[in-house]
C-alpha atoms as a PDB file:
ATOM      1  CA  UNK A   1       0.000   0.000   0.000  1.00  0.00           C
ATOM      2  CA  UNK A   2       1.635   3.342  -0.634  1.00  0.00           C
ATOM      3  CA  UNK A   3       1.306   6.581   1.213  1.00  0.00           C
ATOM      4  CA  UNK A   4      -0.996   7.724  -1.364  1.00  0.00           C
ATOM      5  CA  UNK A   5      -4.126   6.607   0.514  1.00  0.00           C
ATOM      6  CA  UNK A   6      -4.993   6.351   4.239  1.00  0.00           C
ATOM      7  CA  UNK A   7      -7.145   4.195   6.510  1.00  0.00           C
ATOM      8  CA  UNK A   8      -9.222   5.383   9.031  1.00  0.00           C
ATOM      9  CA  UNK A   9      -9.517   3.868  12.591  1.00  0.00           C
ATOM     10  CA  UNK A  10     -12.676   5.255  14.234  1.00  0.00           C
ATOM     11  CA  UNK A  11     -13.327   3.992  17.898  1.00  0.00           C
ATOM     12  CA  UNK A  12     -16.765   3.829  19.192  1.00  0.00           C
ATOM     13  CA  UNK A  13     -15.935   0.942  21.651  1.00  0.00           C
ATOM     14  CA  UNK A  14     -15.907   3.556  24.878  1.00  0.00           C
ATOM     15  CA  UNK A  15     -18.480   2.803  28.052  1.00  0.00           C
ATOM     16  CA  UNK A  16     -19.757   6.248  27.987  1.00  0.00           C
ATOM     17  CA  UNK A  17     -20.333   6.554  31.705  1.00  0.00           C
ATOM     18  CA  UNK A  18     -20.357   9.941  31.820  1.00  0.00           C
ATOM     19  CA  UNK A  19     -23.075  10.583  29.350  1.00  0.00           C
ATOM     20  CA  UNK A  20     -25.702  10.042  31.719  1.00  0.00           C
ATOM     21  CA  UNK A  21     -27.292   7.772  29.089  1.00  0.00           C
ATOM     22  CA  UNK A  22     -28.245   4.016  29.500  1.00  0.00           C
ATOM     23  CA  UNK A  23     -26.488   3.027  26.377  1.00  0.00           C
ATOM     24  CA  UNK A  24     -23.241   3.776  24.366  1.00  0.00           C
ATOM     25  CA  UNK A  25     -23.492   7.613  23.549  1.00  0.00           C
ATOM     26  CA  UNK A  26     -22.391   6.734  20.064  1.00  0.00           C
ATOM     27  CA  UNK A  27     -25.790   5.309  18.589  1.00  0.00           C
ATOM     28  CA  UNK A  28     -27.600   8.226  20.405  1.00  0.00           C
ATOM     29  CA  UNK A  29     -29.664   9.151  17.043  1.00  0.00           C
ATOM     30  CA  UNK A  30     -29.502  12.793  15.733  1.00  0.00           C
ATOM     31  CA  UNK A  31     -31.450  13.586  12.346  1.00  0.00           C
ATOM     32  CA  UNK A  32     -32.265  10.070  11.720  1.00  0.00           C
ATOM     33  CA  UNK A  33     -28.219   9.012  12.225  1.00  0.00           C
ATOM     34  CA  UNK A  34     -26.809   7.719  15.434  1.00  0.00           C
ATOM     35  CA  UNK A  35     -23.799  10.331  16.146  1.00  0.00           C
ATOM     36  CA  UNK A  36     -20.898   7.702  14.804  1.00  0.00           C
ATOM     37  CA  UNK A  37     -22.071   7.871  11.319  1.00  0.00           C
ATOM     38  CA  UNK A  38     -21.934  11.552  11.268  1.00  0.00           C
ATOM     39  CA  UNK A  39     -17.941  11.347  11.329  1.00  0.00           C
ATOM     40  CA  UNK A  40     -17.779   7.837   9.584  1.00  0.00           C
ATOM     41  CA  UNK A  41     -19.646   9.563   6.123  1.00  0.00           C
ATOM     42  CA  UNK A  42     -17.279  12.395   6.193  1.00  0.00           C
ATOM     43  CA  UNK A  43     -14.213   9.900   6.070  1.00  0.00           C
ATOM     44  CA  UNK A  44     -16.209   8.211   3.297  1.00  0.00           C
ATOM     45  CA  UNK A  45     -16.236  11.140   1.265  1.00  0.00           C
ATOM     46  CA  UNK A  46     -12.265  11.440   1.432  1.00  0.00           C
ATOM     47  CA  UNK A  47     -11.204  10.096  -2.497  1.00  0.00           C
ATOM     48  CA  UNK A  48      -7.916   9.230  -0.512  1.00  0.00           C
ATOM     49  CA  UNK A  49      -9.264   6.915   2.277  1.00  0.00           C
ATOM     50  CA  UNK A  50      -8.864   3.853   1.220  1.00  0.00           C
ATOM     51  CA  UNK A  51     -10.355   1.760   3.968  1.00  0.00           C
ATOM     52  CA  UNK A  52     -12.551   2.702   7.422  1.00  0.00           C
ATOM     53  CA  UNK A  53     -11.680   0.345  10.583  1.00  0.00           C
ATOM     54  CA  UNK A  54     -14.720   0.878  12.907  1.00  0.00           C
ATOM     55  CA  UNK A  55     -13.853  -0.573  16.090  1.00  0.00           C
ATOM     56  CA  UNK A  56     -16.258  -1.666  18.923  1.00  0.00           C
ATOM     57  CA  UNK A  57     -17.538  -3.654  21.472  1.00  0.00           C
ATOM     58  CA  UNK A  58     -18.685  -7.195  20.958  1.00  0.00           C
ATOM     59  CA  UNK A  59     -21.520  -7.112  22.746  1.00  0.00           C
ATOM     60  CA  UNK A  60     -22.650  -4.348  20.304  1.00  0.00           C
ATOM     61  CA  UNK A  61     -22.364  -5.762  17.060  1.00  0.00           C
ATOM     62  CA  UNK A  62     -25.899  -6.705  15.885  1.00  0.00           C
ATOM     63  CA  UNK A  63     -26.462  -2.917  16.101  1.00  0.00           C
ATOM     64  CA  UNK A  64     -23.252  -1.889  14.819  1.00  0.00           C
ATOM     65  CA  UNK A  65     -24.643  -3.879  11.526  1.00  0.00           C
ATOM     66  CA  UNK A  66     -28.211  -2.617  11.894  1.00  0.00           C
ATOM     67  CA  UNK A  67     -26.679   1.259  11.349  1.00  0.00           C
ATOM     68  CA  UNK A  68     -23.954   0.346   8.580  1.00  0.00           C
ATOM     69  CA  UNK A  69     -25.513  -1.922   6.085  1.00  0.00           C
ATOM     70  CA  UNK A  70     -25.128   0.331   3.581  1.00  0.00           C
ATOM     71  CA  UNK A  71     -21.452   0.493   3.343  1.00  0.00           C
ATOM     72  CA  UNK A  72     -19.502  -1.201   0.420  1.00  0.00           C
ATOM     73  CA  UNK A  73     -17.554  -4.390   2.451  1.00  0.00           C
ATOM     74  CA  UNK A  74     -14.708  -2.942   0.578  1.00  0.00           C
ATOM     75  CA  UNK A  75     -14.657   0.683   2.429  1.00  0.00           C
ATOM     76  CA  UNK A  76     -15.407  -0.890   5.655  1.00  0.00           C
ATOM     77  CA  UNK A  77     -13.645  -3.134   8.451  1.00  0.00           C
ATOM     78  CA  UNK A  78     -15.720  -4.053  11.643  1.00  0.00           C
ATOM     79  CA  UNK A  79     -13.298  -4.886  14.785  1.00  0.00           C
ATOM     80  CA  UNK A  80     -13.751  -6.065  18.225  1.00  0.00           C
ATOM     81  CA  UNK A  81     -12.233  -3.343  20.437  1.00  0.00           C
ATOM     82  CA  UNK A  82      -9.976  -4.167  23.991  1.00  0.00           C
ATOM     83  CA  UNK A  83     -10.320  -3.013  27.256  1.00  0.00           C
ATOM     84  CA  UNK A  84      -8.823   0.456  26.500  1.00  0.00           C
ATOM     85  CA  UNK A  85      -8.490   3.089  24.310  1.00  0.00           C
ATOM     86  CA  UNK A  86      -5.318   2.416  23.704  1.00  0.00           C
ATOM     87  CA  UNK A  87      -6.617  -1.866  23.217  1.00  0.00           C
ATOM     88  CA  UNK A  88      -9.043  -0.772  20.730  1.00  0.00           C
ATOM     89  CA  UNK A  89      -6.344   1.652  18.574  1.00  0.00           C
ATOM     90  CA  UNK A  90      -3.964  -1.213  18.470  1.00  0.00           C
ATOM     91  CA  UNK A  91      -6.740  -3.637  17.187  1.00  0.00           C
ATOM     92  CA  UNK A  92      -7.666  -1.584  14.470  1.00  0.00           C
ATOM     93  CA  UNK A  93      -3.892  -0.583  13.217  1.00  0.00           C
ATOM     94  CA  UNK A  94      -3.139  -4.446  13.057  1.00  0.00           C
ATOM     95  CA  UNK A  95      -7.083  -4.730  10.517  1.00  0.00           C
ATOM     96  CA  UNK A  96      -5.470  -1.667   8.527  1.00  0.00           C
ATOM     97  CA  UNK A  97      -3.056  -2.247   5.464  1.00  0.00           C
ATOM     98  CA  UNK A  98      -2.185   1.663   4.647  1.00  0.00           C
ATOM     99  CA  UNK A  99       1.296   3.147   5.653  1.00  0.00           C
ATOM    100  CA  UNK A 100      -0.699   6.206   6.465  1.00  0.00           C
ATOM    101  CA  UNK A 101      -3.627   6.050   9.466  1.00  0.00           C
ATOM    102  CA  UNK A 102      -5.912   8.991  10.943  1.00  0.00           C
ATOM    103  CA  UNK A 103      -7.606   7.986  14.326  1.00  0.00           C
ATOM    104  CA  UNK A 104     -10.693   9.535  15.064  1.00  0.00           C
ATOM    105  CA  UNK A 105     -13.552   9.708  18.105  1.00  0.00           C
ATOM    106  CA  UNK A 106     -16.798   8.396  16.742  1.00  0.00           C
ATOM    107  CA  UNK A 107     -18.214  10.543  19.139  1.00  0.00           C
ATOM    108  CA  UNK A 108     -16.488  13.781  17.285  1.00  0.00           C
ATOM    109  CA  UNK A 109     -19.495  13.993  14.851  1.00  0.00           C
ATOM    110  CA  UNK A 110     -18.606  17.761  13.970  1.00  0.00           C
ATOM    111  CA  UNK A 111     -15.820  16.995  12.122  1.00  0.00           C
ATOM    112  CA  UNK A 112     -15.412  18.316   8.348  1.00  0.00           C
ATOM    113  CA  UNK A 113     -14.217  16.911   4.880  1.00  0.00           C
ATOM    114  CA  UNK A 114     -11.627  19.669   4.621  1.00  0.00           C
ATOM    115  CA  UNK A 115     -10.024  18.697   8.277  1.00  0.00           C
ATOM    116  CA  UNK A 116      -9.923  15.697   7.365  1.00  0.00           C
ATOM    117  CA  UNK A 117      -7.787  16.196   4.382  1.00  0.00           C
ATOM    118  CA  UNK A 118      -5.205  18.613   5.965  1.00  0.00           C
ATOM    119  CA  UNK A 119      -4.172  16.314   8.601  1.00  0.00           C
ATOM    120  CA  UNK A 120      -3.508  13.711   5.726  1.00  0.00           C
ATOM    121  CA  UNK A 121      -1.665  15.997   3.799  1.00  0.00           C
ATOM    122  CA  UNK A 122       0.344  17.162   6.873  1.00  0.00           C
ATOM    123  CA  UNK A 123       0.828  13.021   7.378  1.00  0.00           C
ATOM    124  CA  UNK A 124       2.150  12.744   3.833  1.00  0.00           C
ATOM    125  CA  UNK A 125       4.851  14.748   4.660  1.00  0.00           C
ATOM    126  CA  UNK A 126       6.189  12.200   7.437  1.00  0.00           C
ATOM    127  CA  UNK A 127       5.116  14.279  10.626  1.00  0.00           C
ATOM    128  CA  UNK A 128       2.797  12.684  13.039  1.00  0.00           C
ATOM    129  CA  UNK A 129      -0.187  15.335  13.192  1.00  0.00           C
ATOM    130  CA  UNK A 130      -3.388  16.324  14.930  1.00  0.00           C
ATOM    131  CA  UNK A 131      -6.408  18.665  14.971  1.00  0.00           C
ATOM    132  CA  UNK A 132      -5.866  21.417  18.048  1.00  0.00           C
ATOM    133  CA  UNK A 133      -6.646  24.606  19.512  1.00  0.00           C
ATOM    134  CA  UNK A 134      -4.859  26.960  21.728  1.00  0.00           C
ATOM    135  CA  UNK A 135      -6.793  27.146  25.429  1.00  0.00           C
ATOM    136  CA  UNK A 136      -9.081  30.287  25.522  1.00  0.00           C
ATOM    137  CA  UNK A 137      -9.567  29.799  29.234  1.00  0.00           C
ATOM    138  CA  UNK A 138      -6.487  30.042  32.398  1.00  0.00           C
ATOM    139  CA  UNK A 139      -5.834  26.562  33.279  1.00  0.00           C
ATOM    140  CA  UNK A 140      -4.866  25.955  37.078  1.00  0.00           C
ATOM    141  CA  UNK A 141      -2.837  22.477  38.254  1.00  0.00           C
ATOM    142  CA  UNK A 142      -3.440  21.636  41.382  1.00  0.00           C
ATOM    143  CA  UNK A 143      -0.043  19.722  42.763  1.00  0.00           C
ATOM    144  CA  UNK A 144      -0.685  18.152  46.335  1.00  0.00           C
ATOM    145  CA  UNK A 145      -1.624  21.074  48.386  1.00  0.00           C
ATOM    146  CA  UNK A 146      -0.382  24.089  45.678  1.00  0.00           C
ATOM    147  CA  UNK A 147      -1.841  25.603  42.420  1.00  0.00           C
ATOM    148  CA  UNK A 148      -0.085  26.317  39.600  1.00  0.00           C
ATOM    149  CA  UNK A 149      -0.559  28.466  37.021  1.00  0.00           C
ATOM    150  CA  UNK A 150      -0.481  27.482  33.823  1.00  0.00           C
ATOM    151  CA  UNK A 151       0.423  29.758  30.597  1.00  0.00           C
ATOM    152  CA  UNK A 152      -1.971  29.156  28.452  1.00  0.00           C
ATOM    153  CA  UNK A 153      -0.141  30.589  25.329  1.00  0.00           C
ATOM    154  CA  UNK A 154       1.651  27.234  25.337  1.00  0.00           C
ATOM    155  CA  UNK A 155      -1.415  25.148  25.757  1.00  0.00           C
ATOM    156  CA  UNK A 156      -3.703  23.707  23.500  1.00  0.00           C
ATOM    157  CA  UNK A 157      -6.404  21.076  23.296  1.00  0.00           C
ATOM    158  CA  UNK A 158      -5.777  18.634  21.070  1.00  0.00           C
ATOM    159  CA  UNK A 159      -8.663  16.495  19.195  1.00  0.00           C
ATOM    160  CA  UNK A 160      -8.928  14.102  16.603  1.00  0.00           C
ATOM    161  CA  UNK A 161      -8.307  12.561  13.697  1.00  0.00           C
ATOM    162  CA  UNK A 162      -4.684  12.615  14.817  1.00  0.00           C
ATOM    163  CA  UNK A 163      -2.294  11.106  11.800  1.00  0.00           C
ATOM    164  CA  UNK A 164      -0.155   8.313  12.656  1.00  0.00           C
ATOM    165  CA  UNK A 165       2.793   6.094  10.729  1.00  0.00           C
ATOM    166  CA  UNK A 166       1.070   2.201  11.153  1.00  0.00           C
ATOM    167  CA  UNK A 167       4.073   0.984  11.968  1.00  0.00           C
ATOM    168  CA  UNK A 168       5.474   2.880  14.171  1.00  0.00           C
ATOM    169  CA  UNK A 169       2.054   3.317  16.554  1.00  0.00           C
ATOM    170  CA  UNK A 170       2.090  -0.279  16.218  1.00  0.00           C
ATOM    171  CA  UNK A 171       5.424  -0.069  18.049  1.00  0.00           C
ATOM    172  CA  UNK A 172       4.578   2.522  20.694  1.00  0.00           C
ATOM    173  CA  UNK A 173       1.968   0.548  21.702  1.00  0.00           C
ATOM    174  CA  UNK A 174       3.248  -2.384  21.809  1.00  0.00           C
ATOM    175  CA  UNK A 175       6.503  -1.181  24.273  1.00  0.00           C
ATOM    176  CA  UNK A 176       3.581   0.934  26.614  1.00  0.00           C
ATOM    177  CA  UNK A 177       1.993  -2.481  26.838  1.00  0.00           C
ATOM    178  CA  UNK A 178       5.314  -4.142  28.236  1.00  0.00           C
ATOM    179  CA  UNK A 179       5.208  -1.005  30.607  1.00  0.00           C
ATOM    180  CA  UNK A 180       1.541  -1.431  31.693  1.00  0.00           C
ATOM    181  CA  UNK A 181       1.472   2.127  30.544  1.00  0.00           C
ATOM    182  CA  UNK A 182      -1.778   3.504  29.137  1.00  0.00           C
ATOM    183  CA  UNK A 183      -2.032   7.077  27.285  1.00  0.00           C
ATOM    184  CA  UNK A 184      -5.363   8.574  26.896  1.00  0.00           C
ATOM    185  CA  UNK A 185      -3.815  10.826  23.640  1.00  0.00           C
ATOM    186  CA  UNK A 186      -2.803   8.533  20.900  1.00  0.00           C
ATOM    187  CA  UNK A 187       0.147  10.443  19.986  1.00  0.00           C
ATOM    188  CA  UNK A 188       1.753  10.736  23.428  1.00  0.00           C
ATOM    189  CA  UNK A 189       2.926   7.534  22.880  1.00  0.00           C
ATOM    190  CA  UNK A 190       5.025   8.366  19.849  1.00  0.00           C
ATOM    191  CA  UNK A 191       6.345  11.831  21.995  1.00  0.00           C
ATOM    192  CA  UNK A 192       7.389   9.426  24.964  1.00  0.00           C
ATOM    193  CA  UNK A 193       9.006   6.310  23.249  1.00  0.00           C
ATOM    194  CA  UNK A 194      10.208   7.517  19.388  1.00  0.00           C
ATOM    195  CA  UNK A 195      10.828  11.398  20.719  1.00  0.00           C
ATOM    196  CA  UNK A 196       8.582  12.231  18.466  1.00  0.00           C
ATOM    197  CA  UNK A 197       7.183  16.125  17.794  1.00  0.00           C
ATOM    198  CA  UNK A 198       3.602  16.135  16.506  1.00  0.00           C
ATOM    199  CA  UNK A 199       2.323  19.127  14.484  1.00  0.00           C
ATOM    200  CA  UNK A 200      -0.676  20.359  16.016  1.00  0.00           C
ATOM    201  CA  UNK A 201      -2.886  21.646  13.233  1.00  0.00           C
ATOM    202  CA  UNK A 202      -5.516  24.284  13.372  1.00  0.00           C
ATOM    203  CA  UNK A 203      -8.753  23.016  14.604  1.00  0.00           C
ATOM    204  CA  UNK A 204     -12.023  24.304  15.804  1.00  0.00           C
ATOM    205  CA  UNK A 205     -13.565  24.278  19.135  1.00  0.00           C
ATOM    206  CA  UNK A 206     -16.836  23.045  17.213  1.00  0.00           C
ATOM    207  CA  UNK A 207     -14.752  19.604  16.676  1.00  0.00           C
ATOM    208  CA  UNK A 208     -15.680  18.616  20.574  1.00  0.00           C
ATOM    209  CA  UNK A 209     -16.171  15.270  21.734  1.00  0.00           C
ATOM    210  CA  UNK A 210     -19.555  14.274  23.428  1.00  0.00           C
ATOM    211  CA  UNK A 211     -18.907  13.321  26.603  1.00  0.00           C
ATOM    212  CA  UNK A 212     -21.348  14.783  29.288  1.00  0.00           C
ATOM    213  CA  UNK A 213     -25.191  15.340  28.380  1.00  0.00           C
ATOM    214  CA  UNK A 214     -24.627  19.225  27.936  1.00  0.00           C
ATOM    215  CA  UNK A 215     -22.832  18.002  24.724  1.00  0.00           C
ATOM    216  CA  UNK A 216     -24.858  16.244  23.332  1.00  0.00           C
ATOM    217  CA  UNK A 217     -27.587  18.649  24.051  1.00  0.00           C
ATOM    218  CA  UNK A 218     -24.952  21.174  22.623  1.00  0.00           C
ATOM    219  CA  UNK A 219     -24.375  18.627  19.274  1.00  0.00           C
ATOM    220  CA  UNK A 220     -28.011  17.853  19.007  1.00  0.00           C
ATOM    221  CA  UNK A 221     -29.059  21.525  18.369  1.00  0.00           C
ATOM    222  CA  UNK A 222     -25.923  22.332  16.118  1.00  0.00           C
ATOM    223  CA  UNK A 223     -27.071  19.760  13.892  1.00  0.00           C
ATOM    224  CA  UNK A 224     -30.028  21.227  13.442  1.00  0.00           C
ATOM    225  CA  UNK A 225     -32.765  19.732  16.063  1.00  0.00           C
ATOM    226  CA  UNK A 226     -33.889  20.341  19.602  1.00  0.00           C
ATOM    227  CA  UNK A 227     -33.825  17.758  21.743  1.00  0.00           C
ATOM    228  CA  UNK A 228     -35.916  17.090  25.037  1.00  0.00           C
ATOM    229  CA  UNK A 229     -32.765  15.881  27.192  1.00  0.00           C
END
């Protein structure tokens, strides 16, 4: 496969515990769609994505199927997630076959065509990437019984689809596993074992992952319907 196409590894395996909702927040239904799909059919309208990896739990499948039917077999890979993040992103680089991967939150359903295809282009170039934004608000740290202060000119919050070399995040992962280390950002992993420097590309604070009820409230009406939550 050359580094003329990518695959996509979108995770909607999470246990959405803080979303107040009885079931995965991912196949909460907006316009007809359950959220997922919203980023899945903007990766499917990428000429140079070659192949989406949709990773997720087991015990989920029958309605993973139910809301992807429609998908050419040859655009789409289903795959049983682990018991972390970092689990599920490994199981889905070893289904992909690209040199070139972009990892994305099925619960980022805000994300655009045009974000999608600067990361990639910023991968091309050999540099690990993701989508970010600099921190509008003052960020304290609390250490044991002090607060710090934290500049927020240097911080930024970094979202997905975050562009990875297959190999190479195969690797990281692989070596935090011998560690029993787990990273909640994929490419922290690349920073702390390859000394790797990610670009972090302009993103949008509209590009938010639903987490808590407020966003999904928040998602809901940006899509264009009121909800009753």
């Amino acid at each position: 496969m050359t580094n003329e196409r990518f695959d996509a590894v979108i995770l909607i395996a999470g246990s959405s515990s803080r979303s107040q909702l009885s079931y995965n927040k991912n196949f909460y239904v907006i316009r007809g769609k359950p959220v997922f799909r919203y980023s899945l059919d903007e990766f499917l309208l990428v000429p140079q994505c070659h192949k989406i990896i949709l990773v997720y739990r087991e015990s989920e499948k029958k309605m993973v199927e139910s809301y992807t039917y429609d998908i050419p077999k040859d655009k789409l890979e289903l795959v049983i997630g682990g018991a972390t993040r970092q689990d599920s992103v490994y199981q889905g680089l070893l289904a992909a076959t690209s040199d070139l991967i972009l990892i994305h939150d099925g619960a980022r359903p805000m994300i655009k065509k045009a974000d999608i295809v600067t990361i990639y282009q910023e991968l091309k170039k050999g540099y690990p990437c993701c989508l970010g934004y600099k921190a509008q608000d003052t960020i304290k740290e609390m250490k044991e019984e002090h607060v710090i202060t934290l500049d927020r000119q240097k911080l930024y919050l970094v979202q997905t689809p975050q562009g990875v070399n297959r190999k190479k995040m195969i690797q990281a992962i692989e070596k935090a596993t011998k560690e029993n280390y787990v990273a909640y950002d994929d490419l922290s992993l690349l920073e702390k074992y390859f000394g790797m420097n990610p670009n972090i590309i302009a993103g949008s604070p509209y590009n938010l992952k639903v987490t808590t009820i407020e966003d999904i409230k928040y998602i809901t009406k940006n899509l264009g319907v009121e909800n009753d939550l």
